[in-house]
Protein backbone atom coordinates (compact mmCIF):
# COMPACT_ATOMS: atom_id res chain seq x y z
CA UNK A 1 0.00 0.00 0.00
CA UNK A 2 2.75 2.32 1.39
CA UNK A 3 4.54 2.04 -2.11
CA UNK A 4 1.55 2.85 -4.43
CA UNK A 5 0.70 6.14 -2.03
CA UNK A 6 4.21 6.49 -2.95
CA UNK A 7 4.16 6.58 -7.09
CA UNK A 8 0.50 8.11 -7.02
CA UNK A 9 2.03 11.33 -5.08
CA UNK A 10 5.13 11.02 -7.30
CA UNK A 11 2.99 10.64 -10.64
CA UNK A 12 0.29 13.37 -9.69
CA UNK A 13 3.35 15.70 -9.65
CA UNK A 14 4.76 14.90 -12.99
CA UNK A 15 1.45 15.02 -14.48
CA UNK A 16 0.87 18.53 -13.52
CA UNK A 17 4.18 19.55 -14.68
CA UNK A 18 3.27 18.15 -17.77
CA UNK A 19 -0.19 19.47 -17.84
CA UNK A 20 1.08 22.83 -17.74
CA UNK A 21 3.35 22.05 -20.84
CA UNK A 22 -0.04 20.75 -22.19
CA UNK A 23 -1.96 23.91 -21.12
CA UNK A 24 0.13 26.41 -22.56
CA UNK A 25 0.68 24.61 -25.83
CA UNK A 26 -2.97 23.60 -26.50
CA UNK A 27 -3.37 28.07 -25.41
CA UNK A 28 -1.19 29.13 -28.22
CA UNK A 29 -2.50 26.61 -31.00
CA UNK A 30 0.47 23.86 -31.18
CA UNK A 31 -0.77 20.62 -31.94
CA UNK A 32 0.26 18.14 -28.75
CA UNK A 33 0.87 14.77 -30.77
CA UNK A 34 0.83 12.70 -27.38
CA UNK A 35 1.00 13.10 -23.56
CA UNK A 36 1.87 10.17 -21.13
CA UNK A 37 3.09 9.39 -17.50
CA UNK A 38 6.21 7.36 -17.61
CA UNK A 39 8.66 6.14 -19.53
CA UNK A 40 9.84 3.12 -21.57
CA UNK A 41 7.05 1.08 -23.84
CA UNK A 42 3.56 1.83 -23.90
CA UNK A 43 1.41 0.20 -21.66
CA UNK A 44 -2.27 1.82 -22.06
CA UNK A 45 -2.83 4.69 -24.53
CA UNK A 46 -6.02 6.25 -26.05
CA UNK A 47 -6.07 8.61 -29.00
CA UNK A 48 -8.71 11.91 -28.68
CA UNK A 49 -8.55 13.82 -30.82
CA UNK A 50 -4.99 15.04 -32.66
CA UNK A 51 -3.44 14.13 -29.04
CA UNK A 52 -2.21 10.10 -27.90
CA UNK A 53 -2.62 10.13 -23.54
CA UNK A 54 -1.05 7.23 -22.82
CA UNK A 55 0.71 5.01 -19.70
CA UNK A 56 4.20 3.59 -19.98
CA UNK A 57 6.13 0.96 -18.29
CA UNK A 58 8.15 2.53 -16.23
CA UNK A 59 6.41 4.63 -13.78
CA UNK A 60 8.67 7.25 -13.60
CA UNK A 61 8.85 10.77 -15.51
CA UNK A 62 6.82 11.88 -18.31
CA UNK A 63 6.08 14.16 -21.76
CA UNK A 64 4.14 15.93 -23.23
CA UNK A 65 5.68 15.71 -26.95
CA UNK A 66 4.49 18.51 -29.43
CA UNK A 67 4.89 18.45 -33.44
CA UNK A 68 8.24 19.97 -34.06
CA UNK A 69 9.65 20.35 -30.93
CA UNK A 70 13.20 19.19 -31.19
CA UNK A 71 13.02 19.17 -35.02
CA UNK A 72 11.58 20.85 -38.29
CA UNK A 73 8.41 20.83 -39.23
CA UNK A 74 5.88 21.93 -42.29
CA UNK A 75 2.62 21.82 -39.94
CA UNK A 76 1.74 25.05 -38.95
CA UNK A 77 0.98 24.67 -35.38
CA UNK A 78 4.21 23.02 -34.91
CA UNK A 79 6.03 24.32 -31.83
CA UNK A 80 8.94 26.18 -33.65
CA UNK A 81 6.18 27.86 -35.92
CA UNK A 82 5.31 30.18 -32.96
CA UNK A 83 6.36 33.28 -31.83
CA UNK A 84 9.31 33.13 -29.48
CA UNK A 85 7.16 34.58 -26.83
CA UNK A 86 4.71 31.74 -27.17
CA UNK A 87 7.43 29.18 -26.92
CA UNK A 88 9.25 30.58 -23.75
CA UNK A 89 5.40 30.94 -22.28
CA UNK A 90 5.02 26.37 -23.25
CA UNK A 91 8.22 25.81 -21.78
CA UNK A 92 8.18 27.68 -18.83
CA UNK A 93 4.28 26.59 -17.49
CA UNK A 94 5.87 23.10 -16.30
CA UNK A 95 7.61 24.43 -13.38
CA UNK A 96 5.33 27.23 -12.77
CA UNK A 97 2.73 24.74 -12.21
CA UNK A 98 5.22 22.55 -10.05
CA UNK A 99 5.29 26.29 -7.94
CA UNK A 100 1.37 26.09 -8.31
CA UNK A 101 1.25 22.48 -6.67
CA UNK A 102 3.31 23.51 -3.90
CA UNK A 103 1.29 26.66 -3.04
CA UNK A 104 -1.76 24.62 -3.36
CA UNK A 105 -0.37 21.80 -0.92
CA UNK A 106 1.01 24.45 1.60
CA UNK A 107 -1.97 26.45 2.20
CA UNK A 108 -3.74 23.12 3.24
CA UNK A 109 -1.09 21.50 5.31
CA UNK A 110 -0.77 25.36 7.17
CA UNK A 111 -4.58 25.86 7.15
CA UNK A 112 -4.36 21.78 9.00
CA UNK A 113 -1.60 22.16 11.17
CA UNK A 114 -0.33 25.40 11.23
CA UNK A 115 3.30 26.69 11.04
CA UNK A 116 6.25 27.13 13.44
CA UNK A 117 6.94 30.73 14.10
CA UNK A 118 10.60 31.57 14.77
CA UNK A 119 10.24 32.29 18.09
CA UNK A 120 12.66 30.85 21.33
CA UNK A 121 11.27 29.28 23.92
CA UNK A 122 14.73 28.10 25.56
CA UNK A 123 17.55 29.57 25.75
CA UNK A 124 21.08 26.95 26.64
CA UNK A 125 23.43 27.66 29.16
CA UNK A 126 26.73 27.98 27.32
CA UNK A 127 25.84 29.06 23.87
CA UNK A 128 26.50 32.26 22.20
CA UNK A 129 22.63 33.33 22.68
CA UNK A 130 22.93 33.35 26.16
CA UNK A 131 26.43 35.47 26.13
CA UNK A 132 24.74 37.75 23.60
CA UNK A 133 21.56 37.79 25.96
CA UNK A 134 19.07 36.43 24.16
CA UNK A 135 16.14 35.42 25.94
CA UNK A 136 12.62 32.96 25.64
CA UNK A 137 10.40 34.98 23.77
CA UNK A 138 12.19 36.41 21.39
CA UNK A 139 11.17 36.53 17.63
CA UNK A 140 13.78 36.11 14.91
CA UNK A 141 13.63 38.38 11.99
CA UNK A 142 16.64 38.01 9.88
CA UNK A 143 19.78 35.97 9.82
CA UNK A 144 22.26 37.85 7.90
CA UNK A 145 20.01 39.85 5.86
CA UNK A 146 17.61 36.97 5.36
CA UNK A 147 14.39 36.97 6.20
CA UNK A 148 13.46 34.42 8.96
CA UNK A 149 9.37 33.61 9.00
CA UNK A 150 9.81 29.84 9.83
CA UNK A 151 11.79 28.47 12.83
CA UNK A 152 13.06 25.56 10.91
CA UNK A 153 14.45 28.43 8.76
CA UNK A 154 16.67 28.61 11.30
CA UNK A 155 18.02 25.03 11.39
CA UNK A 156 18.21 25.52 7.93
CA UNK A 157 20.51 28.21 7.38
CA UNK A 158 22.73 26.46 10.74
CA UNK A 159 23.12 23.30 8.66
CA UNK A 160 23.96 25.09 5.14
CA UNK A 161 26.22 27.72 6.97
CA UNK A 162 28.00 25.48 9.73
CA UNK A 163 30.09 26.66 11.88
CA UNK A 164 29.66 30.32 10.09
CA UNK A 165 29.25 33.56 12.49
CA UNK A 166 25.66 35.20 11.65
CA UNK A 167 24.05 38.34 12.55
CA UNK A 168 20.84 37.29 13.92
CA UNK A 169 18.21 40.34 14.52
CA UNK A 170 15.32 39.19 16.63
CA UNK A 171 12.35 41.32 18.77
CA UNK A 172 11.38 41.73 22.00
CA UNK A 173 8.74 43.64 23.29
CA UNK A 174 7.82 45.38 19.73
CA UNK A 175 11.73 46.39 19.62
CA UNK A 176 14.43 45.35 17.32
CA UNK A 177 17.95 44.03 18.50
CA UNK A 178 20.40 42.56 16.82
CA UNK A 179 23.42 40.03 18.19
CA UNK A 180 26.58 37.96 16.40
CA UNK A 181 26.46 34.66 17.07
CA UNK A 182 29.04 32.10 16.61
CA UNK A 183 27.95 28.60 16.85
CA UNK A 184 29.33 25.89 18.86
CA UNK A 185 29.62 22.22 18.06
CA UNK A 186 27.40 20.05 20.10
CA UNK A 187 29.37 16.63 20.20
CA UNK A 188 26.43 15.11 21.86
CA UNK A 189 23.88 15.51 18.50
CA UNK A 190 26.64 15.76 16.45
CA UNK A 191 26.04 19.43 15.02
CA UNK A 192 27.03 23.47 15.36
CA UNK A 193 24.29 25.21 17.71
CA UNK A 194 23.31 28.80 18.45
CA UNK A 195 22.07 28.12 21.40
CA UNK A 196 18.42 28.71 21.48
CA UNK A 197 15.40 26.29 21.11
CA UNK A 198 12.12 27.18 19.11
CA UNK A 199 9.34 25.84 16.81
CA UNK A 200 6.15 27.03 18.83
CA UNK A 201 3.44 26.01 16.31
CA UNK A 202 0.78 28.80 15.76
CA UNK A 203 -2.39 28.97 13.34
CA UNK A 204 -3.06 31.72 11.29
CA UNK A 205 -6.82 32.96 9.19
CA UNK A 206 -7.09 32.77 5.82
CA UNK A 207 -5.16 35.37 4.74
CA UNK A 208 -2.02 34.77 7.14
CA UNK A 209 -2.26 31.38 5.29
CA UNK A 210 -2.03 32.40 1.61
CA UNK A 211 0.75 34.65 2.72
CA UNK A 212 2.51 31.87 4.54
CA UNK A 213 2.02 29.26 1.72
CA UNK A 214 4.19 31.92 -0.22
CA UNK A 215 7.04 31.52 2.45
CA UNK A 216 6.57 27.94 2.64
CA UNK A 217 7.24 27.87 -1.64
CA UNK A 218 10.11 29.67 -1.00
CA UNK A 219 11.74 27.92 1.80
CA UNK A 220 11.75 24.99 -0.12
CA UNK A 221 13.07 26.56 -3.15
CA UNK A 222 15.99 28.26 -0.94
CA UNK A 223 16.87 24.55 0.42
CA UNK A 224 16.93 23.14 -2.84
CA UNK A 225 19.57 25.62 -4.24
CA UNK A 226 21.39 25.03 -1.38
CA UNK A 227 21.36 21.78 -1.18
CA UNK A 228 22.53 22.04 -5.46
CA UNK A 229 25.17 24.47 -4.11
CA UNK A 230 26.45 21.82 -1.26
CA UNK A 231 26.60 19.73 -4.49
CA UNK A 232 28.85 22.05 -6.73
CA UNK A 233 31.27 23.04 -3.79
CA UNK A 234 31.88 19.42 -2.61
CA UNK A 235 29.74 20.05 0.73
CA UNK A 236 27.77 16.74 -0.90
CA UNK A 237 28.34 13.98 -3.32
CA UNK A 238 26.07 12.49 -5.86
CA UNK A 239 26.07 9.31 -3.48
CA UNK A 240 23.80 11.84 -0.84
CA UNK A 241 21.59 12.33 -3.90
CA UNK A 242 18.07 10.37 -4.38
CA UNK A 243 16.33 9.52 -7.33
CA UNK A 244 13.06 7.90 -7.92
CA UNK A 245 13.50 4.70 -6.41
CA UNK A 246 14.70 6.21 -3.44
CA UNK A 247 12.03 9.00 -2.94
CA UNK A 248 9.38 6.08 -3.79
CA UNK A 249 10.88 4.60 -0.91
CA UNK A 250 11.17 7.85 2.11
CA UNK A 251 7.53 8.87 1.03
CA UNK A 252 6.37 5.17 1.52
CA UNK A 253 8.15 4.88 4.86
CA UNK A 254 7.09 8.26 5.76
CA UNK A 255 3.35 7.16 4.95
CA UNK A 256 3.40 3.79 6.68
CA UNK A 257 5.27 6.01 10.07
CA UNK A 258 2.65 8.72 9.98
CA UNK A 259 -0.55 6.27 9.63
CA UNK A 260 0.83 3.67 12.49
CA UNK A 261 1.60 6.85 14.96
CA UNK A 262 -0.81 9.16 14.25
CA UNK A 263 -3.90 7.76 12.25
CA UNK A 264 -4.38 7.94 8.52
CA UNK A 265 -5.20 11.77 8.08
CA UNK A 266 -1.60 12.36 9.50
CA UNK A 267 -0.45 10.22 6.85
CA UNK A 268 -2.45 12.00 4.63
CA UNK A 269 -1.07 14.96 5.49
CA UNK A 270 2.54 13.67 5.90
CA UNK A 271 1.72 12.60 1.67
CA UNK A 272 0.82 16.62 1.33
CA UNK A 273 4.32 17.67 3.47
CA UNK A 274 6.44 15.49 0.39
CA UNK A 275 4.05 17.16 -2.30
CA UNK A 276 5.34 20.24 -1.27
CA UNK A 277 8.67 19.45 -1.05
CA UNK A 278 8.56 17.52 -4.49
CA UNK A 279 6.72 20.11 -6.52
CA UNK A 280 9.02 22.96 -5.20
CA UNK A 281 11.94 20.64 -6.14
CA UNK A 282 10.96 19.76 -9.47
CA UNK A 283 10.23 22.99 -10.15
CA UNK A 284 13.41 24.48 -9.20
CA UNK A 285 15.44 21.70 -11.13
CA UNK A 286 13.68 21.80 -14.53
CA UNK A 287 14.50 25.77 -14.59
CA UNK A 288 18.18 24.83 -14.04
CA UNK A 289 20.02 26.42 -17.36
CA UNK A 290 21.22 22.56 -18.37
CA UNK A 291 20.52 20.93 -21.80
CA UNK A 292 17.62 18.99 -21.95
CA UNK A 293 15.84 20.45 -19.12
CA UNK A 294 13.05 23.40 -19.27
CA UNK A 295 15.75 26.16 -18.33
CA UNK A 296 18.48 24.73 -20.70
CA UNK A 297 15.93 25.30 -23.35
CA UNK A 298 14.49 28.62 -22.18
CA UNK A 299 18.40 29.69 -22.00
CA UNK A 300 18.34 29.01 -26.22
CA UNK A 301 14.91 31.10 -26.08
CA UNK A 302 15.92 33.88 -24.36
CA UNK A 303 18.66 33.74 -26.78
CA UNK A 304 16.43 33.89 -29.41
CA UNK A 305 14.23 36.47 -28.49
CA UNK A 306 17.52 38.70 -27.77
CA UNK A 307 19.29 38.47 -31.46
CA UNK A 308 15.62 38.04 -33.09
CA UNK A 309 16.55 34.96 -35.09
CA UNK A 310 16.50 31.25 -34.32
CA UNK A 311 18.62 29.13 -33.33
CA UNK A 312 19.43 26.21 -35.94
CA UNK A 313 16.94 23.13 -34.52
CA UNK A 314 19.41 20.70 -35.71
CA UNK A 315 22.16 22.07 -33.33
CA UNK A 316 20.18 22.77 -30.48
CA UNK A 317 18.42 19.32 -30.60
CA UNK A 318 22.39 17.94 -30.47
CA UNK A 319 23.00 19.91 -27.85
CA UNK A 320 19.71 18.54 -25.93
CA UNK A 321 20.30 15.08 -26.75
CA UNK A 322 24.07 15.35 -25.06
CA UNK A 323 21.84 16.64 -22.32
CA UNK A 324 19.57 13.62 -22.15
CA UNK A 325 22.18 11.15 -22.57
CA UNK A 326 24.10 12.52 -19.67
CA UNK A 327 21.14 12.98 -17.71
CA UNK A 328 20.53 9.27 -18.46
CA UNK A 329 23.79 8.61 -16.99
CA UNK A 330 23.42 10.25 -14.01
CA UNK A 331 19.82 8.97 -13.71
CA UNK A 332 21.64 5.35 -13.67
CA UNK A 333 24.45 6.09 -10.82
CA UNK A 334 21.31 8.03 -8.68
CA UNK A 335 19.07 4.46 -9.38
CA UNK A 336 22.08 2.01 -8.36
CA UNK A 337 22.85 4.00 -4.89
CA UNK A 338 19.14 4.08 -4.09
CA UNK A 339 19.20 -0.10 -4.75
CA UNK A 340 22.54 -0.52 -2.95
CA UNK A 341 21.05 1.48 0.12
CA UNK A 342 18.15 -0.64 0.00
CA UNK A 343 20.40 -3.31 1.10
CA UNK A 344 22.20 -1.59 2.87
């Protein structure tokens, strides 16, 4: 059970992405010769129309392929018929609607269970909060310039910035102080602290909610571009990374942990908390300026609509199938550490 919640949460979010491909194509008049979840051979697949929906083997990934996309074409509602504008608008709506999903999914889970508001409610003897006189009760605003509207913001920014000194401002009593901080390492959990403990969990109306589901979007977006920085500067290897057999597997065991604890609307809700994190994700990695991806095309695009003349197909689709086949390679090393760890 735990491992079909698992691929129905995983395929709901490529199918959106996809969808918005779909939506924005189908908009601006280019014909949509077939859309599917999956990959590999065709399992199930319907014709309507000019467009093929169909179900593939493997159950991960998906496309929405239009007439002409990486090629020439004589039909006129082929994709490279239309405007540049119209183009950048089809290849862009995936992730958008990956930002969409996330949004969605955060103003439930916040309107459900509310948010943690960065305020302390303990202060440790020993720490630099306590020497800079920091006290339970006080609200964190910014850490280094950033703003702070989530506490786990705050264990965020410790764990991408270890060991860094930050300027944390924080209020008390409607004022505004501010106080360096240099963390210490904690050899009994193993990480750097501040000092302080938070996570209070308030609920907000309506409003509050939609603003917060904002923040929400965009802490995940900040952790994933960390995370992808980590990643370029050697903080992490490709063996931390996970790919679909592993997530398959963390949102299963998250499922089956949430349901036996809690009941089955936690896990429900637990399903919602990896949406979130998933959409934001995918959304954040298809706009990433590689070949093959949505942003390595919207980079040849942009390029486009800058010099006012096209690209030639033939060596853009070369450059995109390098892309693919390197992506494919990567996919492979990602799918054999998720197995290994399985047994591990």
């Amino acid at each position: 059970m735990k491992i079909i919640i698992a691929l129905l949460i995983f395929s709901i979010i490529i199918i959106f992405h996809e969808l918005g491909h779909f939506s924005l194509a189908k908009a601006n008049g280019i014909r949509v010769n077939e859309f599917c979840l999956g990959l590999g051979p065709t399992i199930l697949g319907v014709t309507k129309g000019e467009t093929k929906y169909s179900l593939k083997l493997l159950p991960f990934g998906g496309a929405c392929m239009m007439e002409g996309e990486d090629g020439e074409s004589t039909d006129d509602r082929a994709f490279g018929k239309k405007s540049v504008w119209a183009r950048i608008s089809v290849v862009a709506a995936g992730p958008v609607f990956n930002f969409i999903m996330a949004f969605v999914f955060s103003f439930i889970l916040l309107s459900c269970n509310g948010y943690d508001v960065p305020k302390i409610t303990e202060v440790s003897e020993g720490f630099a909060a306590e020497q800079a006189g920091m006290q339970a009760g006080d609200v964190i605003v910014k850490m280094n310039g950033k703003h702070i509207h989530f506490y786990r913001e705050v264990s965020s920014y410790s764990m991408f910035h270890a060991g860094e000194t930050v300027e944390v401002t924080y209020e008390r009593d409607g004022k505004r102080y501010t106080a360096e901080l240099t963390p210490l390492y904690d050899e009994e959990l193993g990480r750097y602290r501040y000092g302080f403990v938070g996570g209070e969990v308030e609920k907000g109306n309506v409003f509050k909610n939609l603003l917060y589901s904002g923040y929400e979007v965009k802490y995940w977006i900040y952790s994933t571009l960390e995370s992808l920085k980590m990643l370029v500067t050697g903080g992490a290897s490709v063996n931390d990374l996970s790919g679909p057999v592993g997530i398959v597997k963390n949102i299963g065991d998250s499922y089956e942990s949430s349901v036996s604890t809690s009941g089955f609307w936690y896990g429900m809700l637990s399903m919602l908390s990896w949406g979130v994190l998933l959409s934001a994700n995918l959304g954040v990695m298809n706009l990433l300026p590689l070949p093959a991806l949505d942003g390595g095309r919207l980079v040849f695009l942009i390029v486009e609509a800058i010099r006012r003349k096209r690209i030639d197909p033939d060596k853009e689709g070369y450059v995109h199938l390098v892309g693919i086949v390197l992506l494919l390679i990567l996919m492979v090393v990602v799918m054999f550490n998720d197995i290994r760890k399985l047994f591990i």
